[in-house]
C-alpha atoms as a PDB file:
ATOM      1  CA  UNK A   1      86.163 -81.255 -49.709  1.00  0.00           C
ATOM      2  CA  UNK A   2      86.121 -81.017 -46.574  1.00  0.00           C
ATOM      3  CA  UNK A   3      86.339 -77.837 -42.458  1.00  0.00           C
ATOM      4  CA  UNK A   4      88.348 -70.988 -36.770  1.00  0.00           C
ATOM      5  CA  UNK A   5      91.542 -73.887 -37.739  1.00  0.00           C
ATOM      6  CA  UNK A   6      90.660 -75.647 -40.971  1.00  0.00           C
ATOM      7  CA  UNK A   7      90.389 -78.902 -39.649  1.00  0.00           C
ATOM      8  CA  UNK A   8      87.660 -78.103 -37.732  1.00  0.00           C
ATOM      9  CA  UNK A   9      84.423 -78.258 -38.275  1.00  0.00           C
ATOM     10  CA  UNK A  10      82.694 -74.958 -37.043  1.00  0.00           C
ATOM     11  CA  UNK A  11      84.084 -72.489 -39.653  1.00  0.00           C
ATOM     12  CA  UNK A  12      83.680 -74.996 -41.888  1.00  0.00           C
ATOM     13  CA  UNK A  13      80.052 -76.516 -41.870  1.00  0.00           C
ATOM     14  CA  UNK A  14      77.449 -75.296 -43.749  1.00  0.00           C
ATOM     15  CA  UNK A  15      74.603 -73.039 -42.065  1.00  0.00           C
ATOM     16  CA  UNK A  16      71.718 -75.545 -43.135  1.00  0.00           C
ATOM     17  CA  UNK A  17      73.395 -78.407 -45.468  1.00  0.00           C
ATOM     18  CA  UNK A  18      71.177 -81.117 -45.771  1.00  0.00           C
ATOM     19  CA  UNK A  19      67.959 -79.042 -44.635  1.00  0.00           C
ATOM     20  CA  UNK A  20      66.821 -77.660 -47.841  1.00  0.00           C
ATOM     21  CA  UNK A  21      68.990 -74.381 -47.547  1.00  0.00           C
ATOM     22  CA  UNK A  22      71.993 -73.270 -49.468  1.00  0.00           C
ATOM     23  CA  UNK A  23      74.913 -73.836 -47.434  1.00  0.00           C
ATOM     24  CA  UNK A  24      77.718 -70.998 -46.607  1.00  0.00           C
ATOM     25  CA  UNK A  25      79.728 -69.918 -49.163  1.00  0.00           C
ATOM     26  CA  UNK A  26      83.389 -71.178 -47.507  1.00  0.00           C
ATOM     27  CA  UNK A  27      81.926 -74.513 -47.473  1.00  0.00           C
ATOM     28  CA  UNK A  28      81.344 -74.602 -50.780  1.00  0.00           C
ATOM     29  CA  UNK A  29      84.935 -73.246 -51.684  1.00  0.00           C
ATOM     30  CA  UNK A  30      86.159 -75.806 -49.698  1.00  0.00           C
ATOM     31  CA  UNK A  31      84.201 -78.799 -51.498  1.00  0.00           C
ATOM     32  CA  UNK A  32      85.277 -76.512 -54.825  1.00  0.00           C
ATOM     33  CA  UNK A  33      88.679 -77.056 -54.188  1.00  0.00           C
ATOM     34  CA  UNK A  34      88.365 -80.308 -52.900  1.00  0.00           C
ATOM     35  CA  UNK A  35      86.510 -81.658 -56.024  1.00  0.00           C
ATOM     36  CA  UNK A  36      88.868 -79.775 -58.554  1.00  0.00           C
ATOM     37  CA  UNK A  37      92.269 -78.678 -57.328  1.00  0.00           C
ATOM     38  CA  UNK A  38      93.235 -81.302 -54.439  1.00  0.00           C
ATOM     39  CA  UNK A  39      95.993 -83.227 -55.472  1.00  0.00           C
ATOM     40  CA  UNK A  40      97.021 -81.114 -58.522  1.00  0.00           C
ATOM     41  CA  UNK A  41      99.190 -79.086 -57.888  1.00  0.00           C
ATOM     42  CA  UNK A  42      97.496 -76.267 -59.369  1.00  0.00           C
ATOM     43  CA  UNK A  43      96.018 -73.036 -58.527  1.00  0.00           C
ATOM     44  CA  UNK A  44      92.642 -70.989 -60.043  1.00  0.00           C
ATOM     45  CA  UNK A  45      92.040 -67.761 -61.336  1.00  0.00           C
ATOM     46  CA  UNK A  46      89.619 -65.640 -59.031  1.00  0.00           C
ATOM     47  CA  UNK A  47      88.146 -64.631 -61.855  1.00  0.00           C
ATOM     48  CA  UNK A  48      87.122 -68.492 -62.795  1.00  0.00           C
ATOM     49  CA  UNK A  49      86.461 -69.103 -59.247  1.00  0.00           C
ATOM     50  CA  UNK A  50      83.839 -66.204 -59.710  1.00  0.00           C
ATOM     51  CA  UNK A  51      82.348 -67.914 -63.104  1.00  0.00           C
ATOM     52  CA  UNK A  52      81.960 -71.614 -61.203  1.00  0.00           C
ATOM     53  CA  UNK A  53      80.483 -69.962 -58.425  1.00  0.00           C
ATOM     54  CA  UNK A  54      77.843 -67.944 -60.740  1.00  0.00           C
ATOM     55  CA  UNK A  55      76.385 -71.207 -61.598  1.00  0.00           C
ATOM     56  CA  UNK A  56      75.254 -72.216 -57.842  1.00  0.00           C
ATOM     57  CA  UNK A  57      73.638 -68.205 -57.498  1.00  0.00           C
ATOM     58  CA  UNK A  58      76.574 -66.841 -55.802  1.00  0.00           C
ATOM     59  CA  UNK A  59      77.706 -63.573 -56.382  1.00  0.00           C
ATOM     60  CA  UNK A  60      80.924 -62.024 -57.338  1.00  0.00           C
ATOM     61  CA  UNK A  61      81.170 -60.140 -53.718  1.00  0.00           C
ATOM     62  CA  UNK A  62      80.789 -63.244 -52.167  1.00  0.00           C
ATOM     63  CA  UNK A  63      83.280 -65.452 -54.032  1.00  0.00           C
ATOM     64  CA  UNK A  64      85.875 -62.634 -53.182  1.00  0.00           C
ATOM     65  CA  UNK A  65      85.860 -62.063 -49.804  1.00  0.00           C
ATOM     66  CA  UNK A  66      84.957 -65.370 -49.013  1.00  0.00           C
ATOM     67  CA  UNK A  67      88.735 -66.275 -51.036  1.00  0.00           C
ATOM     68  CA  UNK A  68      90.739 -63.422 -48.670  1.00  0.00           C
ATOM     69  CA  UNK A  69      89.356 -64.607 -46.061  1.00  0.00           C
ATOM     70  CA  UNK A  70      90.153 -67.930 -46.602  1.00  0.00           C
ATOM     71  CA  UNK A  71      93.994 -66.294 -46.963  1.00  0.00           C
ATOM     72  CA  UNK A  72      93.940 -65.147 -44.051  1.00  0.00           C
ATOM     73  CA  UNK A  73      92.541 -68.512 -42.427  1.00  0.00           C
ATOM     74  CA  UNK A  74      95.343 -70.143 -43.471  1.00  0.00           C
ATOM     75  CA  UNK A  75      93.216 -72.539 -46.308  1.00  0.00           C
ATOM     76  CA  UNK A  76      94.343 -71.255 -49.584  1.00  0.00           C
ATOM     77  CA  UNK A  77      97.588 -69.138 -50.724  1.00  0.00           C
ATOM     78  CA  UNK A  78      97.114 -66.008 -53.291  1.00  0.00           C
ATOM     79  CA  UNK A  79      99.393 -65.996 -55.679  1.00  0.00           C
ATOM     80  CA  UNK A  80      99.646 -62.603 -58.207  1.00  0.00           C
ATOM     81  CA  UNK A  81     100.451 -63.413 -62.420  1.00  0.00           C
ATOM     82  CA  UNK A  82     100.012 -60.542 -64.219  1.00  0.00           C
ATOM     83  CA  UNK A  83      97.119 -58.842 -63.589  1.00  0.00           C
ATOM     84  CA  UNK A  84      95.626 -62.169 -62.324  1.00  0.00           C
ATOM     85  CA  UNK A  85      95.165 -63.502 -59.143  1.00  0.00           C
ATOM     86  CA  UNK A  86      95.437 -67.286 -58.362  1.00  0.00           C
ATOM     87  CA  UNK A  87      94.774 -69.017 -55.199  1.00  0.00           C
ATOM     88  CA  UNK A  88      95.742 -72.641 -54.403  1.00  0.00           C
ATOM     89  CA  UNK A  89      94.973 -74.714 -51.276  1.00  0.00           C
ATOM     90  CA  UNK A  90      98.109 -75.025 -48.618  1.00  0.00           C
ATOM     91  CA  UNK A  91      99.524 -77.810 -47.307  1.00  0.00           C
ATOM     92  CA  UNK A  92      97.467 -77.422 -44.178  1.00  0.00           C
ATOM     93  CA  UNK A  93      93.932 -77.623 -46.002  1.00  0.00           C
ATOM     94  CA  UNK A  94      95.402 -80.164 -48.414  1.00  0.00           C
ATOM     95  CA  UNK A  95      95.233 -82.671 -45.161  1.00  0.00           C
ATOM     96  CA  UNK A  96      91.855 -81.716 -43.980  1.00  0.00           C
ATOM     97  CA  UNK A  97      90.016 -81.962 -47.611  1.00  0.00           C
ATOM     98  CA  UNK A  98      91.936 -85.329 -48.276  1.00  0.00           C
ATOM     99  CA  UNK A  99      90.609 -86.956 -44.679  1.00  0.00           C
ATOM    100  CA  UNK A 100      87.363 -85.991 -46.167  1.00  0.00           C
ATOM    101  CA  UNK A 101      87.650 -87.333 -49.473  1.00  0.00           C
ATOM    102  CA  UNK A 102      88.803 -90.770 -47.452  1.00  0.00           C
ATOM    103  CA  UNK A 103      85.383 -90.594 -45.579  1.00  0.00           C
ATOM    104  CA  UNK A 104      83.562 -89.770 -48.412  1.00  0.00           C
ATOM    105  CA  UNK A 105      85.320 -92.590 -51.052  1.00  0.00           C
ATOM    106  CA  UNK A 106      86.295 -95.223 -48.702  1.00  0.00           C
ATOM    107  CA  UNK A 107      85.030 -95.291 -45.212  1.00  0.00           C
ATOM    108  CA  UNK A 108      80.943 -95.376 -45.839  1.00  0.00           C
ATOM    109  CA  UNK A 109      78.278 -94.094 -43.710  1.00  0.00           C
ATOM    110  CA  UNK A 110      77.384 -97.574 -41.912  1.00  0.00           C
ATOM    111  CA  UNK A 111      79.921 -98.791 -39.483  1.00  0.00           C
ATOM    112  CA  UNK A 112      79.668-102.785 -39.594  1.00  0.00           C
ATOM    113  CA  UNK A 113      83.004-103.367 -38.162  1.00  0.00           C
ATOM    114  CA  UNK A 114      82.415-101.990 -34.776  1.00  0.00           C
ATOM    115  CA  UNK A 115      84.333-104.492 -32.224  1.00  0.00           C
ATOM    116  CA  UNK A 116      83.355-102.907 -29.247  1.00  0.00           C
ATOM    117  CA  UNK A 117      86.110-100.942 -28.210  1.00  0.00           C
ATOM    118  CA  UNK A 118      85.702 -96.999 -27.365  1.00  0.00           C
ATOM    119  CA  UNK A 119      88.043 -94.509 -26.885  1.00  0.00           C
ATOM    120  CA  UNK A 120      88.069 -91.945 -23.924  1.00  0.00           C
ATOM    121  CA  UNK A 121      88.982 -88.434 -23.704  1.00  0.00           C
ATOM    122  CA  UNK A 122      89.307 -86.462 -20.674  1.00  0.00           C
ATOM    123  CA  UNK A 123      90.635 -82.988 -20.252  1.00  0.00           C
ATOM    124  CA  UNK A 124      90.239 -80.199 -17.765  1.00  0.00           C
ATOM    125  CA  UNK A 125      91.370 -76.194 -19.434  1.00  0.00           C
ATOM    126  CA  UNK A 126      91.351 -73.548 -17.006  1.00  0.00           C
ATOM    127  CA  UNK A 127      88.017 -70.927 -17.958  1.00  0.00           C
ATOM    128  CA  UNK A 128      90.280 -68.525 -19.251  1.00  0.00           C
ATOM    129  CA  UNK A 129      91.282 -70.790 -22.179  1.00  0.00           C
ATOM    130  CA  UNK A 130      88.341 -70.354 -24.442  1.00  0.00           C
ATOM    131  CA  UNK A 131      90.049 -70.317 -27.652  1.00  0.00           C
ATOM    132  CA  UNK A 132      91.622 -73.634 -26.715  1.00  0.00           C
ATOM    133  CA  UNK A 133      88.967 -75.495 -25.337  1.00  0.00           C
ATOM    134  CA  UNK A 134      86.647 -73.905 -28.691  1.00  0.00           C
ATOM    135  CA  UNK A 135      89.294 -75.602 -30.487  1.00  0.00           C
ATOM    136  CA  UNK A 136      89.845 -78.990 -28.846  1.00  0.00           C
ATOM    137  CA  UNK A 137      86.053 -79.653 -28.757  1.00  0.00           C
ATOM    138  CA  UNK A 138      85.556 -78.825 -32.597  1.00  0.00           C
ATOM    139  CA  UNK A 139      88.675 -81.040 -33.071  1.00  0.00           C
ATOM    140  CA  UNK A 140      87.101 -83.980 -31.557  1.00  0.00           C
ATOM    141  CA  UNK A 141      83.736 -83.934 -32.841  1.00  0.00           C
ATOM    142  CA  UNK A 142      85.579 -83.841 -36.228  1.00  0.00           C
ATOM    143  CA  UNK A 143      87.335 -86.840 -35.214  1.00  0.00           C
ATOM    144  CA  UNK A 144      84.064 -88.227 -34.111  1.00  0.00           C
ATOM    145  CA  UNK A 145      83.658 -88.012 -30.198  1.00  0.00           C
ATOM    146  CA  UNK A 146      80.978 -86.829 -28.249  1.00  0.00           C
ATOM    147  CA  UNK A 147      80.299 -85.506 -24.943  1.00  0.00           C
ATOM    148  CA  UNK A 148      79.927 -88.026 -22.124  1.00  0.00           C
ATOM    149  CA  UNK A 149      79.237 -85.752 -19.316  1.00  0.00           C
ATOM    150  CA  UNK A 150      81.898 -82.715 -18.177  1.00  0.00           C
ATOM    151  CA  UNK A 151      85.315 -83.084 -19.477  1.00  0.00           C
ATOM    152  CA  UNK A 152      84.711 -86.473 -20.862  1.00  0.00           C
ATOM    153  CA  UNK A 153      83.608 -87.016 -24.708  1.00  0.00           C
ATOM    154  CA  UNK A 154      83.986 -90.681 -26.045  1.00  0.00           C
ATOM    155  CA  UNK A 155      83.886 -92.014 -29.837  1.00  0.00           C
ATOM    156  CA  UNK A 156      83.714 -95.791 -30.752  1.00  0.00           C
ATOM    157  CA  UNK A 157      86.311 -97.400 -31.843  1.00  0.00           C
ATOM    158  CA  UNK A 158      90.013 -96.672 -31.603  1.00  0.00           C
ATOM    159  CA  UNK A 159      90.570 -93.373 -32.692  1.00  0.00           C
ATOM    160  CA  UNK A 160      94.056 -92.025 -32.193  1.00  0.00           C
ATOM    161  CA  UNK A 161      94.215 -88.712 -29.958  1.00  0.00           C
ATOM    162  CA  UNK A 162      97.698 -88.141 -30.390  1.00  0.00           C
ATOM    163  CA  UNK A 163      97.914 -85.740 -33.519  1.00  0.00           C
ATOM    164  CA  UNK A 164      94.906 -83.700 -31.905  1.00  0.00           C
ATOM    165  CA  UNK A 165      96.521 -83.398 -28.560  1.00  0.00           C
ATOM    166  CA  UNK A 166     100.066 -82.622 -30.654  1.00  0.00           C
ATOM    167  CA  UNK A 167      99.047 -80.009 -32.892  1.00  0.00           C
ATOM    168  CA  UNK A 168      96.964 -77.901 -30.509  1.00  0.00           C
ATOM    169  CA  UNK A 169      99.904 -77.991 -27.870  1.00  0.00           C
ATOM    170  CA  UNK A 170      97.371 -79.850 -25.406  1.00  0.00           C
ATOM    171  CA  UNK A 171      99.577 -82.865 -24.609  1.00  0.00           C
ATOM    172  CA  UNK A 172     100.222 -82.495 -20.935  1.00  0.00           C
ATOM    173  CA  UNK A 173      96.030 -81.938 -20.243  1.00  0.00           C
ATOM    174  CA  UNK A 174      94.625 -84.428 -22.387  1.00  0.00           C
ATOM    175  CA  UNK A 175      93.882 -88.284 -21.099  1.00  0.00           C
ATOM    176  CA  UNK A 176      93.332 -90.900 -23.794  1.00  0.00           C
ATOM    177  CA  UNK A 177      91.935 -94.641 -22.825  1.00  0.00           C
ATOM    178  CA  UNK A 178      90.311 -97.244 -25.037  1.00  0.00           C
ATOM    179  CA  UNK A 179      88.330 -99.685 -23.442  1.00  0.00           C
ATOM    180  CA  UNK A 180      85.131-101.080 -23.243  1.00  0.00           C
ATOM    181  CA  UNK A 181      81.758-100.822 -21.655  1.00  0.00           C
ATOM    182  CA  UNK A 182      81.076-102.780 -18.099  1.00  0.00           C
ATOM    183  CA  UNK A 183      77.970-103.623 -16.637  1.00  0.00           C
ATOM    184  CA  UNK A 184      75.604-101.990 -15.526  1.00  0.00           C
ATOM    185  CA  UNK A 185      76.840 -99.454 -18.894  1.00  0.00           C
ATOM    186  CA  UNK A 186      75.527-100.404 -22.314  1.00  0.00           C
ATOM    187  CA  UNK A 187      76.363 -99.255 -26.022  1.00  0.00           C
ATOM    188  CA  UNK A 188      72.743 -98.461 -26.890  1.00  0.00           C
ATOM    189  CA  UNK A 189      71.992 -95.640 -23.808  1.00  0.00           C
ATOM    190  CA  UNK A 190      75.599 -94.488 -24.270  1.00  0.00           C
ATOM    191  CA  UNK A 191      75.420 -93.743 -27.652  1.00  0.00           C
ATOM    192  CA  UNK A 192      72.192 -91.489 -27.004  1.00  0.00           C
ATOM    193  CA  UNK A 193      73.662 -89.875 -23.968  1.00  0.00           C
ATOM    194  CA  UNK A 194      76.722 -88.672 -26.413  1.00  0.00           C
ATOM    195  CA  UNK A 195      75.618 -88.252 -29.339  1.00  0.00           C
ATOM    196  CA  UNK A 196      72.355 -86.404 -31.012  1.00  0.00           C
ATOM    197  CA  UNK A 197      71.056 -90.036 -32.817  1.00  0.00           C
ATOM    198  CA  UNK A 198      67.966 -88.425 -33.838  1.00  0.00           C
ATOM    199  CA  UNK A 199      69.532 -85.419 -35.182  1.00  0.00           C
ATOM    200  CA  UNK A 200      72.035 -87.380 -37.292  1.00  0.00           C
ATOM    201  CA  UNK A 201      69.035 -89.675 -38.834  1.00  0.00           C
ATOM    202  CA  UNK A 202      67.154 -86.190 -39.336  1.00  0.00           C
ATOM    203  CA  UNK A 203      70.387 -85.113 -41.614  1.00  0.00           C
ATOM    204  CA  UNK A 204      70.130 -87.835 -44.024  1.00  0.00           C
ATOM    205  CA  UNK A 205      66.513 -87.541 -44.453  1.00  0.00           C
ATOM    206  CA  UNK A 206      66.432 -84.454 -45.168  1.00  0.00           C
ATOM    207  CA  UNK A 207      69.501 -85.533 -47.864  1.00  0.00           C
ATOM    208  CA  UNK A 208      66.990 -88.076 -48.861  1.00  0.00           C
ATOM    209  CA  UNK A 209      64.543 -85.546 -49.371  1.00  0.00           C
ATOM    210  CA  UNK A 210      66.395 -82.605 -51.150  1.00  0.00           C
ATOM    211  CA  UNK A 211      67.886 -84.984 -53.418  1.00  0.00           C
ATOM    212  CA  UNK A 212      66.128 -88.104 -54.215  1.00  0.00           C
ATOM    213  CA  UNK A 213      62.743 -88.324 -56.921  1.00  0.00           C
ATOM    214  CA  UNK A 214      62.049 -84.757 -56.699  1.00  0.00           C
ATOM    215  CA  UNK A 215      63.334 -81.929 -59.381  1.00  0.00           C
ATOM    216  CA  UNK A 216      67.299 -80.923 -58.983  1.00  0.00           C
ATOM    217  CA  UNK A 217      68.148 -77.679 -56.695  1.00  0.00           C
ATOM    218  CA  UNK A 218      66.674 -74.872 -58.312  1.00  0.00           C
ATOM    219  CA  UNK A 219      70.306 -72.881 -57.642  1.00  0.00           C
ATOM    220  CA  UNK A 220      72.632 -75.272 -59.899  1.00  0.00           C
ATOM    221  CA  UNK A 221      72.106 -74.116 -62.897  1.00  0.00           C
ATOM    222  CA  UNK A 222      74.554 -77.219 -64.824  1.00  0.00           C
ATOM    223  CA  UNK A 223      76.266 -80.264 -63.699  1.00  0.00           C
ATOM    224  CA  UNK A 224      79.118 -78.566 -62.393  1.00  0.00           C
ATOM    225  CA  UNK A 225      76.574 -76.492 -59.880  1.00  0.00           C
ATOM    226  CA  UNK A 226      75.146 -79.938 -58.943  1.00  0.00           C
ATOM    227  CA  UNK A 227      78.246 -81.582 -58.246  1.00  0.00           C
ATOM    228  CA  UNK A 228      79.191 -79.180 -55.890  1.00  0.00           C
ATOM    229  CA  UNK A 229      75.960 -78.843 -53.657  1.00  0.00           C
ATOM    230  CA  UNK A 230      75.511 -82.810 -53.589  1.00  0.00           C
ATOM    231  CA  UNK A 231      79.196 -83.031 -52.361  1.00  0.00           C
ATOM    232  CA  UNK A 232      78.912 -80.208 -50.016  1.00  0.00           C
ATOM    233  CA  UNK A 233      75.554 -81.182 -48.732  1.00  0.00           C
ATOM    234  CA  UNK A 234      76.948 -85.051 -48.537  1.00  0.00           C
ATOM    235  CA  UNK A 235      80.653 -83.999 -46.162  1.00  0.00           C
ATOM    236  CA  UNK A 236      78.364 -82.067 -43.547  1.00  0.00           C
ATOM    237  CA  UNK A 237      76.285 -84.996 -43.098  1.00  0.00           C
ATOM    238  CA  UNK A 238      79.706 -87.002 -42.884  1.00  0.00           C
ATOM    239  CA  UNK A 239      81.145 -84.679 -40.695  1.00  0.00           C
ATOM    240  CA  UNK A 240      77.940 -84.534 -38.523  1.00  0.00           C
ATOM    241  CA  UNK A 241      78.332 -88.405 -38.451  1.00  0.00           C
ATOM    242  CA  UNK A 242      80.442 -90.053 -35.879  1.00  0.00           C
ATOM    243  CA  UNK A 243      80.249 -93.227 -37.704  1.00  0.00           C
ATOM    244  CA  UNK A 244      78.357 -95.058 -34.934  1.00  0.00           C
ATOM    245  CA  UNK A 245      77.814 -98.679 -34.952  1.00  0.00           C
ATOM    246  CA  UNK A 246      74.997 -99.759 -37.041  1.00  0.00           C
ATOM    247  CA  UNK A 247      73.793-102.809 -34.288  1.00  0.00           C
ATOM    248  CA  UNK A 248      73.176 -99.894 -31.967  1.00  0.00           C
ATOM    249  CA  UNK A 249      71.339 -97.664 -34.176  1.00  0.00           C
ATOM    250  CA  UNK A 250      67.485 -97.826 -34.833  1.00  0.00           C
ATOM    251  CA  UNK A 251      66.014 -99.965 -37.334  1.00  0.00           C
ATOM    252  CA  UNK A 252      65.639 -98.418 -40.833  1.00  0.00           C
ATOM    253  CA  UNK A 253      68.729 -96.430 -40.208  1.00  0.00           C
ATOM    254  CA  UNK A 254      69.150 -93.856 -43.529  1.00  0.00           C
ATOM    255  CA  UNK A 255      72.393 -93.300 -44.230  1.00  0.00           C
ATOM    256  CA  UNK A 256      72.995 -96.449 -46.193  1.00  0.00           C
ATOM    257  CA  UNK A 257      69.938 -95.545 -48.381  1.00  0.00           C
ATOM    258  CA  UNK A 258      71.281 -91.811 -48.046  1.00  0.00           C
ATOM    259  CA  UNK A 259      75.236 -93.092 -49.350  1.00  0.00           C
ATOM    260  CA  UNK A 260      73.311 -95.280 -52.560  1.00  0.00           C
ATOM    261  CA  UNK A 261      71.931 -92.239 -53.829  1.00  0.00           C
ATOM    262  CA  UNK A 262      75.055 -90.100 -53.111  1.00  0.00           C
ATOM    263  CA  UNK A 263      77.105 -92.142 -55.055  1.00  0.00           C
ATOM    264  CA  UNK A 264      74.762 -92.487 -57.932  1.00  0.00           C
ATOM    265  CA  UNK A 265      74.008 -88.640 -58.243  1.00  0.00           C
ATOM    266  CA  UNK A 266      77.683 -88.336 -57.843  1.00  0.00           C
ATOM    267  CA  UNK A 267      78.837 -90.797 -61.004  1.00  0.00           C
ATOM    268  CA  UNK A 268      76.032 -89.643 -62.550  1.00  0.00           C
ATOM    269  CA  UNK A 269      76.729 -85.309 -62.551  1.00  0.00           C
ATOM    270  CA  UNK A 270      80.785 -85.721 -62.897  1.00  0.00           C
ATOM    271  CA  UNK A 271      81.820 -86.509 -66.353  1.00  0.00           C
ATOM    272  CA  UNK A 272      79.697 -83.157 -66.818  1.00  0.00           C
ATOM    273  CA  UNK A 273      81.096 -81.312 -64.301  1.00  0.00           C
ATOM    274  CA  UNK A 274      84.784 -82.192 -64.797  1.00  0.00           C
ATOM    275  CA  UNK A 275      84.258 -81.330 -68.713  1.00  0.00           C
ATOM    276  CA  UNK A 276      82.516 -77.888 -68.067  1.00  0.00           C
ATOM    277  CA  UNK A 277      85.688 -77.194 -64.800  1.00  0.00           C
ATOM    278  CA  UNK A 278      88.079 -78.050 -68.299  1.00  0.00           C
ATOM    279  CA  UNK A 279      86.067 -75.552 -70.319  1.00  0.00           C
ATOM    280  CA  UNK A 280      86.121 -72.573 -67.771  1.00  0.00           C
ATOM    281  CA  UNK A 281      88.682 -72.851 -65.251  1.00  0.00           C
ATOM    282  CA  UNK A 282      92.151 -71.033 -65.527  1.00  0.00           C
ATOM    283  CA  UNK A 283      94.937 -73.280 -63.575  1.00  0.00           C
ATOM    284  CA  UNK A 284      98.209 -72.331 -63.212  1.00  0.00           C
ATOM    285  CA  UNK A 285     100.921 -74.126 -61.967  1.00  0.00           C
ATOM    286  CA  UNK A 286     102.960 -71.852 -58.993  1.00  0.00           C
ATOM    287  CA  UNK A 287     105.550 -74.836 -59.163  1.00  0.00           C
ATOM    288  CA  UNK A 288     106.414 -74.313 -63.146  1.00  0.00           C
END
């Protein structure tokens, strides 16, 4: 679903998901993709891309350039069939949209198994590396860190560094530790000093809000449409999530509330969605 790099969040999170606001258009490709090519094998016809995307009230100009530029971002691969054009996810996206369909099937919003360990991150880039630093820190807020104080973000739990550090060529000025807190430090105040607690509770009431008793999104026009939003609206607020530990969160935390109706909207809008997607979408096999 799941995404600059596509495993990282800034190019990929929507401008307002969650808030009441359409999100961006590559976010929804990516949940598109996610929801109905990942782990296929196929690829889809722009011009059923363009028919799918109709029904969530955007455009044809839209769906296009938002596809080449996803080409050229290294998220899906054009492939030419005639007069048609196809475009299937690469191998690269493929990972990034399958860690979020594990966090959106499996992991859950409340974290009840925290056992008090955190993991550390330190690094020092010289101020000529933008790009790198740009990409490290969108890296590990995906993985769910957050900054500490200068050069040092933090996550709970033990999350493993090495395939950030690897694949962004950062080995030698990265430090990793897990550990945990020591007097006079404690979880609670940490937690707020890293992380944006408020913020995150914000997101999933305003989920709460957009979705729950109240009429459907006025831009889906058919269960297909409202498959897609909830899903996109549901992996930012994942993403946006570092899975903190629910003994340190406020009382009446929302995400658990927030995941109950996610899951029922979602069981509820598929068998809909997946038979309109049979109706209208053109797959192809590139492999065949």
């Amino acid at each position: 679903m799941i995404a600059s790099d596509p495993a990282q969040p800034s190019e990929a999170d929507p401008e307002a998901a969650g808030r009441g606001a359409p999100p961006r258009t590559q976010s929804l490709m990516l949940s598109f993709f996610g929801i109905h090519v990942l782990g296929t094998g196929t690829a889809l016809s722009s011009a059923s891309v363009i028919d799918a995307f109709a029904r969530v009230e955007v455009g044809e100009d839209a769906v296009r350039s938002t596809l080449t530029r996803m080409v050229g971002r290294g998220l899906l691969e054009r492939h030419r069939r005639g007069r048609r054009m196809y475009f299937s996810l690469t191998d690269r996206a493929a990972e990034v949209l399958a860690d979020g369909e594990e966090r959106i099937r499996r992991t859950g919003a409340v974290n009840r198994a925290w056992d008090g360990t955190w993991t550390l991150v330190g690094f020092s880039l010289p101020e000529s590396w933008r790009r790198e630093r740009h990409d490290l820190r969108s890296r590990l807020v995906w993985a769910g860190f957050g900054p500490l104080q200068s050069g040092l973000w933090v996550a709970p739990g033990r999350v493993d560094v090495a395939p950030v550090a690897a694949e962004l060529g950062l080995g030698d000025r990265i430090k990793a530790f897990h550990a945990e807190a020591a007097a006079p430090t404690e979880a609670g105040p940490l937690l707020r000093a890293a992380f944006d607690v408020d913020a995150i509770a914000e997101g999933y009431r305003a989920f709460l809000a957009r979705w729950g008793d109240g009429p459907p999104p006025a831009e889906a026009r058919d269960d297909l449409g409202l498959l897609l939003l909830l899903h996109t609206d549901w992996l930012d607020l994942v993403r946006r999530d570092p899975h903190l530990p629910a003994e340190h969160l406020p009382g009446e935390w929302p995400a658990e509330h927030a995941e109950t109706l996610f899951r029922g909207l979602s069981a509820r809008f598929e068998p809909g969605a997946r038979r309109i997607a049979e109706e209208i979408l053109d797959r192809w096999d590139p492999a065949a």
